[in-house]
Protein backbone atom coordinates (compact mmCIF):
# COMPACT_ATOMS: atom_id res chain seq x y z
CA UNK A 1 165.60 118.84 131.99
CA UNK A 2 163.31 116.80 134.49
CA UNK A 3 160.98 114.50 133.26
CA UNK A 4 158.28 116.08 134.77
CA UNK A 5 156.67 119.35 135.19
CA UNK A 6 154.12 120.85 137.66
CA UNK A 7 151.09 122.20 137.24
CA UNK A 8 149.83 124.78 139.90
CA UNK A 9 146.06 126.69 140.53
CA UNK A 10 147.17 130.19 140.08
CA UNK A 11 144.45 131.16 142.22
CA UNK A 12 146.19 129.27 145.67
CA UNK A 13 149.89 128.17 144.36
CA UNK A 14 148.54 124.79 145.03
CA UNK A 15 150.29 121.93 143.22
CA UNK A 16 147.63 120.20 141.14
CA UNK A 17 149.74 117.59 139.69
CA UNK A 18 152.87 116.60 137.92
CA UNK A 19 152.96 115.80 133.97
CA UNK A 20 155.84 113.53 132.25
CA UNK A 21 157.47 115.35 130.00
CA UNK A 22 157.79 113.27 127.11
CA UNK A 23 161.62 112.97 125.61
CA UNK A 24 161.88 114.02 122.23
CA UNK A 25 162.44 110.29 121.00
CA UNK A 26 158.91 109.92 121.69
CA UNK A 27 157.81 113.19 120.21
CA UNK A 28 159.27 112.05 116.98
CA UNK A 29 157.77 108.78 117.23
CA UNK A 30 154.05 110.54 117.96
CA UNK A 31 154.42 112.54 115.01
CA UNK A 32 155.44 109.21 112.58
CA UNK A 33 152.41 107.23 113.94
CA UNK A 34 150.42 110.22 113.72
CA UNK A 35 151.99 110.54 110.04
CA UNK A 36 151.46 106.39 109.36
CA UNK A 37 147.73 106.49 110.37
CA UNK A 38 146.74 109.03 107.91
CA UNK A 39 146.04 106.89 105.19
CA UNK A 40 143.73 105.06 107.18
CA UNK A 41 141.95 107.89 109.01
CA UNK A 42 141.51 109.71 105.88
CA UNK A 43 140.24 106.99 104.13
CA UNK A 44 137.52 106.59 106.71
CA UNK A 45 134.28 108.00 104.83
CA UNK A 46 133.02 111.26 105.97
CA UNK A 47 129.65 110.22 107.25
CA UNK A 48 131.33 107.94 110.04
CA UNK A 49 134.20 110.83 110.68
CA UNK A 50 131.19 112.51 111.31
CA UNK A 51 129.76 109.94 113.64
CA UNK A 52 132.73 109.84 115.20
CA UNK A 53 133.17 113.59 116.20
CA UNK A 54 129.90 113.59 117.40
CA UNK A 55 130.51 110.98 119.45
CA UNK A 56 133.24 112.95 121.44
CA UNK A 57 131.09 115.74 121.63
CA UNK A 58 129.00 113.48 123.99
CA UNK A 59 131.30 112.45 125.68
CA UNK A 60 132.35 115.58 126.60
CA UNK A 61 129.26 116.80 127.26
CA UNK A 62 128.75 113.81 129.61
CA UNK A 63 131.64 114.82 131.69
CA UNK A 64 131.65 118.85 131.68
CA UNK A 65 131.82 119.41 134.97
CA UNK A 66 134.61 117.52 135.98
CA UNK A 67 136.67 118.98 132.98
CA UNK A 68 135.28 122.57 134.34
CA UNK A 69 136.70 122.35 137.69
CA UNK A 70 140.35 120.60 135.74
CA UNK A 71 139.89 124.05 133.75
CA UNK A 72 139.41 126.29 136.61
CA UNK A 73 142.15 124.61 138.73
CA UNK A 74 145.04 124.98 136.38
CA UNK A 75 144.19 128.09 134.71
CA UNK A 76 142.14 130.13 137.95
CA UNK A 77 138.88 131.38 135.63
CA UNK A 78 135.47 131.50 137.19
CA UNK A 79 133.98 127.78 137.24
CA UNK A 80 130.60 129.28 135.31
CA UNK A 81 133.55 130.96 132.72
CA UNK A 82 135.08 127.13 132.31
CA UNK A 83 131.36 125.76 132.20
CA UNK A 84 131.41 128.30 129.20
CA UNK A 85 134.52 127.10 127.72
CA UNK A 86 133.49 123.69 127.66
CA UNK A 87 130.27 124.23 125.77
CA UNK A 88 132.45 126.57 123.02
CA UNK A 89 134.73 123.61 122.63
CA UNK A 90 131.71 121.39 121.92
CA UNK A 91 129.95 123.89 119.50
CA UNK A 92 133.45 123.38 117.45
CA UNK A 93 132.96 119.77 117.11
CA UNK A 94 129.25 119.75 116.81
CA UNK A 95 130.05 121.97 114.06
CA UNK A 96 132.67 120.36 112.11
CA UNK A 97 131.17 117.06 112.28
CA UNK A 98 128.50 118.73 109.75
CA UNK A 99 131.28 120.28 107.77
CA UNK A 100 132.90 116.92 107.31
CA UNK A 101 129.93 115.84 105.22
CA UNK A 102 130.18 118.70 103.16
CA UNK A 103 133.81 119.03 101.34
CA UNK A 104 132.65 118.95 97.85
CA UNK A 105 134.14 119.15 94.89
CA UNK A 106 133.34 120.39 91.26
CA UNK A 107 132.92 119.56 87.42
CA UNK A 108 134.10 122.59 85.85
CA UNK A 109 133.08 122.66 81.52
CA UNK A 110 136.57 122.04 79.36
CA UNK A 111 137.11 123.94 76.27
CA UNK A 112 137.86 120.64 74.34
CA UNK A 113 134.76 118.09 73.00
CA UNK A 114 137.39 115.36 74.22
CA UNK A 115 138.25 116.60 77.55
CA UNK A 116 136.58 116.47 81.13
CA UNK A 117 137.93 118.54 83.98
CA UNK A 118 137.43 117.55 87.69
CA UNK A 119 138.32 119.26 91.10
CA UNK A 120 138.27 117.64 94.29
CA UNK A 121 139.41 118.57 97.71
CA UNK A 122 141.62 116.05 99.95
CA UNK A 123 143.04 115.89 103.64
CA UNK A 124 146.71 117.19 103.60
CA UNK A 125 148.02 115.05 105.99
CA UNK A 126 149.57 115.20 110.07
CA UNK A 127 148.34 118.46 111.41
CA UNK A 128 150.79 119.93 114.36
CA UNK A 129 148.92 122.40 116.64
CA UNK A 130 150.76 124.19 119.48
CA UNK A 131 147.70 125.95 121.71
CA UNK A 132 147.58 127.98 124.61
CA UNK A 133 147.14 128.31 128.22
CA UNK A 134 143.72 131.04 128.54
CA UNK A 135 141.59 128.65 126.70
CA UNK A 136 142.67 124.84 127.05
CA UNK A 137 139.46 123.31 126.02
CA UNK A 138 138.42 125.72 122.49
CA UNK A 139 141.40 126.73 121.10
CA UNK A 140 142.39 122.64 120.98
CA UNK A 141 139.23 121.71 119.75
CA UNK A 142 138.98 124.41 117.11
CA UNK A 143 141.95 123.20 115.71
CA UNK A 144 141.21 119.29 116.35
CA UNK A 145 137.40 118.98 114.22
CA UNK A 146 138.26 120.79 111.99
CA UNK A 147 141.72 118.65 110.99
CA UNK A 148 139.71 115.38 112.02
CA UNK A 149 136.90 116.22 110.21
CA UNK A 150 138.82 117.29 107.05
CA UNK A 151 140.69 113.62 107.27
CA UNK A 152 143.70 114.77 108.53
CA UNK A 153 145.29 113.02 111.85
CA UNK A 154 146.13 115.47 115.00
CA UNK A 155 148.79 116.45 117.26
CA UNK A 156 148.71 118.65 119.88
CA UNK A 157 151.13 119.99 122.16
CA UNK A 158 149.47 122.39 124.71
CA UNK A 159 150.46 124.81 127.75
CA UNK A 160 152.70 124.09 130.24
CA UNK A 161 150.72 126.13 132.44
CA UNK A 162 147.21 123.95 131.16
CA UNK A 163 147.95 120.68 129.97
CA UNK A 164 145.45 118.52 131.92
CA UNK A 165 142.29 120.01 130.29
CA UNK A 166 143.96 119.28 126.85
CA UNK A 167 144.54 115.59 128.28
CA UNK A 168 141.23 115.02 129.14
CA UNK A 169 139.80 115.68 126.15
CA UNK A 170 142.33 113.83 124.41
CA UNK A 171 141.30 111.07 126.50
CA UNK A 172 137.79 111.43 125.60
CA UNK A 173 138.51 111.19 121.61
CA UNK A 174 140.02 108.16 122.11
CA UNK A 175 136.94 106.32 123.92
CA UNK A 176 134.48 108.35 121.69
CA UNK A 177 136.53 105.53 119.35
CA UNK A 178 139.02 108.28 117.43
CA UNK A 179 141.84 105.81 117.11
CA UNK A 180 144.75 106.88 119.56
CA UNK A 181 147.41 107.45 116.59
CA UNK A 182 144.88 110.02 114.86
CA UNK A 183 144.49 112.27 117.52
CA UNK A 184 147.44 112.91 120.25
CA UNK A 185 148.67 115.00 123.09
CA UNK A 186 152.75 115.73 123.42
CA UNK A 187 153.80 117.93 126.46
CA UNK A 188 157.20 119.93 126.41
CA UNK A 189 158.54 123.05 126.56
CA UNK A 190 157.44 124.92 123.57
CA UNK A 191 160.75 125.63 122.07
CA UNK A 192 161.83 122.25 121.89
CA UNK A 193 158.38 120.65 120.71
CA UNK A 194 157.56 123.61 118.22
CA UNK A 195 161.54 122.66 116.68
CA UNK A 196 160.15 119.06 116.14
CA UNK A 197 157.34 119.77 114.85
CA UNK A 198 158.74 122.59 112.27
CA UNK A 199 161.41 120.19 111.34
CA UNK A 200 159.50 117.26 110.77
CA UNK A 201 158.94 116.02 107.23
CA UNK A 202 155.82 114.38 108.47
CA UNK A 203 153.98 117.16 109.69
CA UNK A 204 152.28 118.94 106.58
CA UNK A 205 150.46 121.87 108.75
CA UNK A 206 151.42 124.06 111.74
CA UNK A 207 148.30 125.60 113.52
CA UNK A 208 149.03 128.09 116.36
CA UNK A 209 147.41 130.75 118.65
CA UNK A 210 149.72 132.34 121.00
CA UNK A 211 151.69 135.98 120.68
CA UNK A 212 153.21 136.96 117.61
CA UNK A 213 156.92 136.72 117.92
CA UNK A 214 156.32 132.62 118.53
CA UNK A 215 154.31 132.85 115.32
CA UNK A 216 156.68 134.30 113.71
CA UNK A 217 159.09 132.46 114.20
CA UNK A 218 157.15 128.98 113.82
CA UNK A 219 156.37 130.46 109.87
CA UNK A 220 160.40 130.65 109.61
CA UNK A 221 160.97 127.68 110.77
CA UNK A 222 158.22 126.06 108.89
CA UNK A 223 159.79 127.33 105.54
CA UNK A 224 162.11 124.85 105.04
CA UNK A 225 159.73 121.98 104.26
CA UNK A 226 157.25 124.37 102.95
CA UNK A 227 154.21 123.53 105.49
CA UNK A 228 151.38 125.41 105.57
CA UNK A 229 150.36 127.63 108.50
CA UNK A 230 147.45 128.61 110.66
CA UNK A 231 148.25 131.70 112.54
CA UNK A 232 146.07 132.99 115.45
CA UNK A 233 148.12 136.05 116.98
CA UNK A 234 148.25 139.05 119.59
CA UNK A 235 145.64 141.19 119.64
CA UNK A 236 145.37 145.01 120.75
CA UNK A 237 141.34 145.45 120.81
CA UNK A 238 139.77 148.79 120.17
CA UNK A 239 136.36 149.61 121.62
CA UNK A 240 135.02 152.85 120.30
CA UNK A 241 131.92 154.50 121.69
CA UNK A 242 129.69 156.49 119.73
CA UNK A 243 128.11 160.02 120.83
CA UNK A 244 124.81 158.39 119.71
CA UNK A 245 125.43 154.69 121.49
CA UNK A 246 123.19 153.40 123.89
CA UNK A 247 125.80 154.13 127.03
CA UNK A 248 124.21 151.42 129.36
CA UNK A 249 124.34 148.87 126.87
CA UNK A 250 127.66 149.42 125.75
CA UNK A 251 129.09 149.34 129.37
CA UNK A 252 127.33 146.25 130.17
CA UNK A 253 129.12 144.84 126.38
CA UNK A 254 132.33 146.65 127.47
CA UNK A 255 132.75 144.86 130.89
CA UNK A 256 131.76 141.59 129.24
CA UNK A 257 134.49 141.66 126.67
CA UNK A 258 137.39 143.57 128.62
CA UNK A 259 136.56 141.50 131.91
CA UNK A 260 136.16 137.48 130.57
CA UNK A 261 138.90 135.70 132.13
CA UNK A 262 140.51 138.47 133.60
CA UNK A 263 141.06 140.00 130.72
CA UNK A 264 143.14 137.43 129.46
CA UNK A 265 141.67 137.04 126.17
CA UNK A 266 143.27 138.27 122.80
CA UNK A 267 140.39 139.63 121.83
CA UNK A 268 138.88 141.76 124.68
CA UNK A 269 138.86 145.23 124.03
CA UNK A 270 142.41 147.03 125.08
CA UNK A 271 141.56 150.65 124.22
CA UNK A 272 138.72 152.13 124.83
CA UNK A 273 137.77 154.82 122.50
CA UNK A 274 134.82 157.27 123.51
CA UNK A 275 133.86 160.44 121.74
CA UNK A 276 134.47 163.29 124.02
CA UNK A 277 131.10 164.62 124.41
CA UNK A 278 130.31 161.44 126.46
CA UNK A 279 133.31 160.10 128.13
CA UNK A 280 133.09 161.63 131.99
CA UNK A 281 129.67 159.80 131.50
CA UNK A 282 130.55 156.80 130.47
CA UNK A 283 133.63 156.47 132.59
CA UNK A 284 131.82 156.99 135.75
CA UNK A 285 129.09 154.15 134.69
CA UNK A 286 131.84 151.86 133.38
CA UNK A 287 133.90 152.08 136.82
CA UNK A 288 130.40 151.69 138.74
CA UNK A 289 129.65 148.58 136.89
CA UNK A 290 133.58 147.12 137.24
CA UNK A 291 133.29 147.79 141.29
CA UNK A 292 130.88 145.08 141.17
CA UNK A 293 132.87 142.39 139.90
CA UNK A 294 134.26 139.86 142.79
CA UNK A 295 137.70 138.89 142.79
CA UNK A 296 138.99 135.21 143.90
CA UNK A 297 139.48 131.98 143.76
CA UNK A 298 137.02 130.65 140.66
CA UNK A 299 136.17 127.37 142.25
CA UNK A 300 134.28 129.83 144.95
CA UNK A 301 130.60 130.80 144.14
CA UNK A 302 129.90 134.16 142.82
CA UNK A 303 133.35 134.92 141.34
CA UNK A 304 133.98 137.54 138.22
CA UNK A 305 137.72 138.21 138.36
CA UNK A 306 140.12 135.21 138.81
CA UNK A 307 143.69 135.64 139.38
CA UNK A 308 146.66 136.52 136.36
CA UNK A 309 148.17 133.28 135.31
CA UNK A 310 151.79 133.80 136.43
CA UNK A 311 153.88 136.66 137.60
CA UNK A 312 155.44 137.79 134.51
CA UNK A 313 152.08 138.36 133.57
CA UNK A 314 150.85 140.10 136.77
CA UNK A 315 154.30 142.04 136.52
CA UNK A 316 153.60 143.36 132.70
CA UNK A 317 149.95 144.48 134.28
CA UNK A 318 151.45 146.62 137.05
CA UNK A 319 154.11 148.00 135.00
CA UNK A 320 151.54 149.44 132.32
CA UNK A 321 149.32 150.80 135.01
CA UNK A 322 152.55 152.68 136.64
CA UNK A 323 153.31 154.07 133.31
CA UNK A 324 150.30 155.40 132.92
CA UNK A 325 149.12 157.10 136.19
CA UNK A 326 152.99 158.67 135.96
CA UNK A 327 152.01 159.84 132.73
CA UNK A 328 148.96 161.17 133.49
CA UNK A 329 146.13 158.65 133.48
CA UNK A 330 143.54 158.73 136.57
CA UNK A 331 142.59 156.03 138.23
CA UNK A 332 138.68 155.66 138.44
CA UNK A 333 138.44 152.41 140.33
CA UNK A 334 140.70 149.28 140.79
CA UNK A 335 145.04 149.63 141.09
CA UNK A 336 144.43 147.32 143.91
CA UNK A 337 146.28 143.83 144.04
CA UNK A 338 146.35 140.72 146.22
CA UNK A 339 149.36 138.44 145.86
CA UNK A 340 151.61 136.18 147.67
CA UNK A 341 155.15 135.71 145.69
CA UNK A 342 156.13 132.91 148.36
CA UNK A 343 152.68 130.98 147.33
CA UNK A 344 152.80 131.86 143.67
CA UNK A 345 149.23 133.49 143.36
CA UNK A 346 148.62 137.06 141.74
CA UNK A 347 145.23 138.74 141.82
CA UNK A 348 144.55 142.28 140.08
CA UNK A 349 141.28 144.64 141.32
CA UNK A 350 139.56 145.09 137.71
CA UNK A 351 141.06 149.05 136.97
CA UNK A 352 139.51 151.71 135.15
CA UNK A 353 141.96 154.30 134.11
CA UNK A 354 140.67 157.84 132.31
CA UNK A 355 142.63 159.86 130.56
CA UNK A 356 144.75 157.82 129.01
CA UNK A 357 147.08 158.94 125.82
CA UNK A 358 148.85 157.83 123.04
CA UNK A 359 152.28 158.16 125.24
CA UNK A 360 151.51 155.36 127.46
CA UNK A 361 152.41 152.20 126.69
CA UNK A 362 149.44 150.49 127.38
CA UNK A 363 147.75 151.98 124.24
CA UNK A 364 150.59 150.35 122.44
CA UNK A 365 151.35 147.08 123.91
CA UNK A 366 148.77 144.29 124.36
CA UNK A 367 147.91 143.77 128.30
CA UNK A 368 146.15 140.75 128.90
CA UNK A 369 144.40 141.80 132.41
CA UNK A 370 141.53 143.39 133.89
CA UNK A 371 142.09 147.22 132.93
CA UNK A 372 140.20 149.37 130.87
CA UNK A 373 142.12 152.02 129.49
CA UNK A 374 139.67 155.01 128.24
CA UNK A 375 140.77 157.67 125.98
CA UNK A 376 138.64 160.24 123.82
CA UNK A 377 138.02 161.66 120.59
CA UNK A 378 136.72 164.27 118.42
CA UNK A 379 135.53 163.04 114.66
CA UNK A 380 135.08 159.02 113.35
CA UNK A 381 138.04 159.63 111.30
CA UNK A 382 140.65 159.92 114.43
CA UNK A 383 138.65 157.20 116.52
CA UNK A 384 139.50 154.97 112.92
CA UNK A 385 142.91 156.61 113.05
CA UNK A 386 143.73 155.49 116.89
CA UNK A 387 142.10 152.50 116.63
CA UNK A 388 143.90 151.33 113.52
CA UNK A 389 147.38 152.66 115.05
CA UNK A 390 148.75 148.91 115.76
CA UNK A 391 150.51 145.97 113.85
CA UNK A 392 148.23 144.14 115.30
CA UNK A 393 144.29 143.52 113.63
CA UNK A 394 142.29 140.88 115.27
CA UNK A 395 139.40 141.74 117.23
CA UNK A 396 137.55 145.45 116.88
CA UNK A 397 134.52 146.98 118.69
CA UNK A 398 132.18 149.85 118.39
CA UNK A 399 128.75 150.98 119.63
CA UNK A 400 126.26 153.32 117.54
CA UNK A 401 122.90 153.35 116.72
CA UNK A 402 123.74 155.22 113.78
CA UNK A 403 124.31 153.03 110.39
CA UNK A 404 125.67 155.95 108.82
CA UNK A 405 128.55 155.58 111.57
CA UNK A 406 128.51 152.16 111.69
CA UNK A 407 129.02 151.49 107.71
CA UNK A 408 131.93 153.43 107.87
CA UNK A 409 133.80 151.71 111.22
CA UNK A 410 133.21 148.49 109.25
CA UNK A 411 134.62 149.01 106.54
CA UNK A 412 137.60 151.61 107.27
CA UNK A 413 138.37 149.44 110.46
CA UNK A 414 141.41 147.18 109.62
CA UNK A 415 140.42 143.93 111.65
CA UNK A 416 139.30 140.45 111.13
CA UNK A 417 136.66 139.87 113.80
CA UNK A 418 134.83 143.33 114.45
CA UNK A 419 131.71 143.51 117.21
CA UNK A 420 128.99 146.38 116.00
CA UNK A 421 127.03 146.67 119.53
CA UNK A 422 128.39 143.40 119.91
CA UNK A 423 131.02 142.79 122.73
CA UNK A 424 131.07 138.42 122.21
CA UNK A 425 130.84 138.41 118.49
CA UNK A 426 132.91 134.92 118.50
CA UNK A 427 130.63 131.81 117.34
CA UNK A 428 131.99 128.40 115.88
CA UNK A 429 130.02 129.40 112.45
CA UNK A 430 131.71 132.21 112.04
CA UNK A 431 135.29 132.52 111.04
CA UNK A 432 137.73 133.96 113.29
CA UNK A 433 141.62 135.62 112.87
CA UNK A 434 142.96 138.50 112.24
CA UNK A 435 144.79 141.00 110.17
CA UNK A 436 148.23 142.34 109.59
CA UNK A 437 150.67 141.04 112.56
CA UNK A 438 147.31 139.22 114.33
CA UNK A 439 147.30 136.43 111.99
CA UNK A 440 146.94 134.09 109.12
CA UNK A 441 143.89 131.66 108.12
CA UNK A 442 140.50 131.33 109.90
CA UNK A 443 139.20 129.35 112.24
CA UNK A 444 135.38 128.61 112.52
CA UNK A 445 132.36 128.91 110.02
CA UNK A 446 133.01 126.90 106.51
CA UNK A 447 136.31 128.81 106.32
CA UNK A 448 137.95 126.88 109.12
CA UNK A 449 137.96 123.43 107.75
CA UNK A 450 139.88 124.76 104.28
CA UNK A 451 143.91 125.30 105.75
CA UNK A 452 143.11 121.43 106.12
CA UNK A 453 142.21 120.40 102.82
CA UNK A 454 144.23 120.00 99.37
CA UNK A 455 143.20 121.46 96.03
CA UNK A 456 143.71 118.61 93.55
CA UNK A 457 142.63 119.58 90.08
CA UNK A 458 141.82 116.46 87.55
CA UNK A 459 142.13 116.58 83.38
CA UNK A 460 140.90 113.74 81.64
CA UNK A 461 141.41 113.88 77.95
CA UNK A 462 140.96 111.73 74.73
CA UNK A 463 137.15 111.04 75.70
């Protein structure tokens, strides 16, 4: 294997640079230092962990738009999406470097005269994360404050496809004055860096967001040392529109979840569910709105749609849409597609399709692009039925003015993060993951620092 590999702007095949990657000699060694400063880190008090979080929150701040364009170079969103980003991965830290302050613990009463009975929480020790390309700034970041904050020292290893955000901020830690073993950056191919890490007897946590057969088999392959595991899977979001919903609103909410970074999110909504009294109307306004969205290169002005990250990605896009118009499915807008194999760029028109069925395999298979498939239903109870039809549980959406309707989608819909007239319900004080196949743990709100803290539970008797 070379020891380097390149990174290129999906949006132009342009090389943007070459990254050593590191041998696994010095993976191991990253993970031991890592593993050697925890006992100092964590012994740092909370209030200056604190400080010190803060501190690379400024920092960061102080250089967004330089890590922006990185962003939008090596992964191809809009510059005003990366802008975004870069503020999300800040509201992470901001958040967590109140949290640190706040791990308490408890006296609980003792059924003995003689005894006393304490409980206090503690760092558990080298954290591994493994994060992915569609968000290089947050998803790092929502694992990093939280560990940091908790006590625990880092290590990430992130996309091949968007390391040099993940670098940066790295970077940034370290003059914020994070020490350099407590927070670190390995680049590899994931296989071989996720085997390290899983193997390690000095990592004591796995956190990962990525698809589901990786986390899958990173909880196997964690079992042997008995690490614990943050999971943040695939996602196959419904969006289900109510005879009763506003229609303009939830189009406008519609395009802003299916649409954000291409639709490469796992949580923008995949199937779009609309009762069948409605949908002609809300089809037509959804595909008016989408023909407004500008496709290119996100370092231009005035860009929506950026391009898919990679071919196999572009290819998996074109091959649901096929199935689907061959099945049936009408294109409303979109099917259109600008790329250049020789370059290595691949844009897709944002695509409405109507009349879409359960026979198509985009209403089984996550897509991660800009179409918006749009079937219909009858009754709440086979919109809940369709929408529920998945392994997968992370993200769910509906619209209704109704609360009738919209007491029983929350509660009979089986997903973690769920949007009522709400198409961006994701917030650092607020915990996200999923359900079934989408996921183990949370990340955000007071929920997201505990998969990095120790229950340690104190007796003291003969008092």
């Amino acid at each position: 294997m070379s020891n380097t590999f390149s990174v290129y702007n999906p949006a132009t095949g342009d090389l943007v640079k070459d990254v050593k990657v590191n041998s696994e000699d010095e993976i191991k060694q990253a993970i031991k230092s890592g593993h050697e400063s925890f006992k100092k880190w964590s012994a740092i008090n909370a209030h200056e962990r604190s400080r010190l979080l803060r501190r690379w929150s400024q920092k960061i701040q102080e250089n967004k738009e330089s890590i922006a364009e990185i962003m939008t170079m090596e992964n191809g969103k809009p510059l005003k999406e990366s802008l975004g980003e870069v503020d999300y991965a800040t509201s992470y830290i901001d958040w967590y470097a109140e949290e640190a302050k706040r791990i308490y613990g408890r006296t609980i009463p003792a059924s003995s005269e003689s005894k006393r009975i304490i409980v206090n929480r503690q760092p558990i020790g080298l954290v591994a994360a493994i994060t992915p390309w569609n968000f290089p700034a947050a998803m790092m970041t929502r694992k990093a404050a939280p560990a940091l904050a908790a006590g625990c020292t880092f290590i990430v290893k992130p996309a091949m496809e968007t390391p040099l955000t993940t670098i940066r901020l790295i970077e940034l830690a370290h003059e914020a004055g994070i020490p350099t073993d407590a927070v670190q950056c390995v680049n590899g191919k994931g296989s071989v860096v996720g085997e390290l890490f899983t193997s390690s007897e000095f990592v004591r946590k796995i956190t990962f967001t990525g698809s589901t057969p990786v986390g899958k088999q990173l909880i196997k392959n964690s079992a042997d040392t008995v690490k614990h595991v943050t999971m943040e899977l695939g996602g196959h979001a419904p969006l289900i529109v109510s005879e009763d919903a506003d229609l303009d609103f939830a189009v406008t909410q519609t395009v802003a979840s299916k649409f954000r970074n291409a639709g490469q999110t796992c949580v923008c909504a995949n199937r779009i569910i609309v009762h069948e009294s409605i949908v002609d109307v809300f089809a037509e306004k959804l595909a008016k709105e989408v023909q407004k969205l500008t496709i290119g290169n996100g370092t231009e002005e005035g860009i929506d749609i950026g391009p898919i990250i990679n071919k196999k990605g572009y290819e998996k896009i074109v091959s649901q849409v096929n199935d689907a118009i061959e099945k049936g499915a009408q294109v409303l807008t979109g099917n259109e597609y600008n790329i250049d194999d020789e370059k290595g760029f691949y844009f897709v028109h944002p695509t409405v399709l109507k009349n879409v069925d359960s026979s198509m395999t985009i209403m089984d298979e996550e897509t991660f692009g800009p179409v918006a498939p749009i079937t219909s239903f009858k009754d709440m109870e086979e919109a809940v039925e369709v929408a529920n039809s998945t392994p997968n549980g992370l993200a769910a959406y509906f619209f209704t003015n109704n609360y009738k309707t919209g007491t029983y989608l929350h509660e009979h819909l089986n997903f973690g993060i769920i949007g009522w007239n709400d198409g961006g319900p994701s917030a650092a004080h607020a915990p996200f993951g999923g359900m079934k196949e989408s996921g183990l743990g949370r990340e955000g709100g007071t929920e997201g620092i505990e998969p990095y803290l120790e229950t340690k539970y104190l007796s003291i008797g003969n008092l």
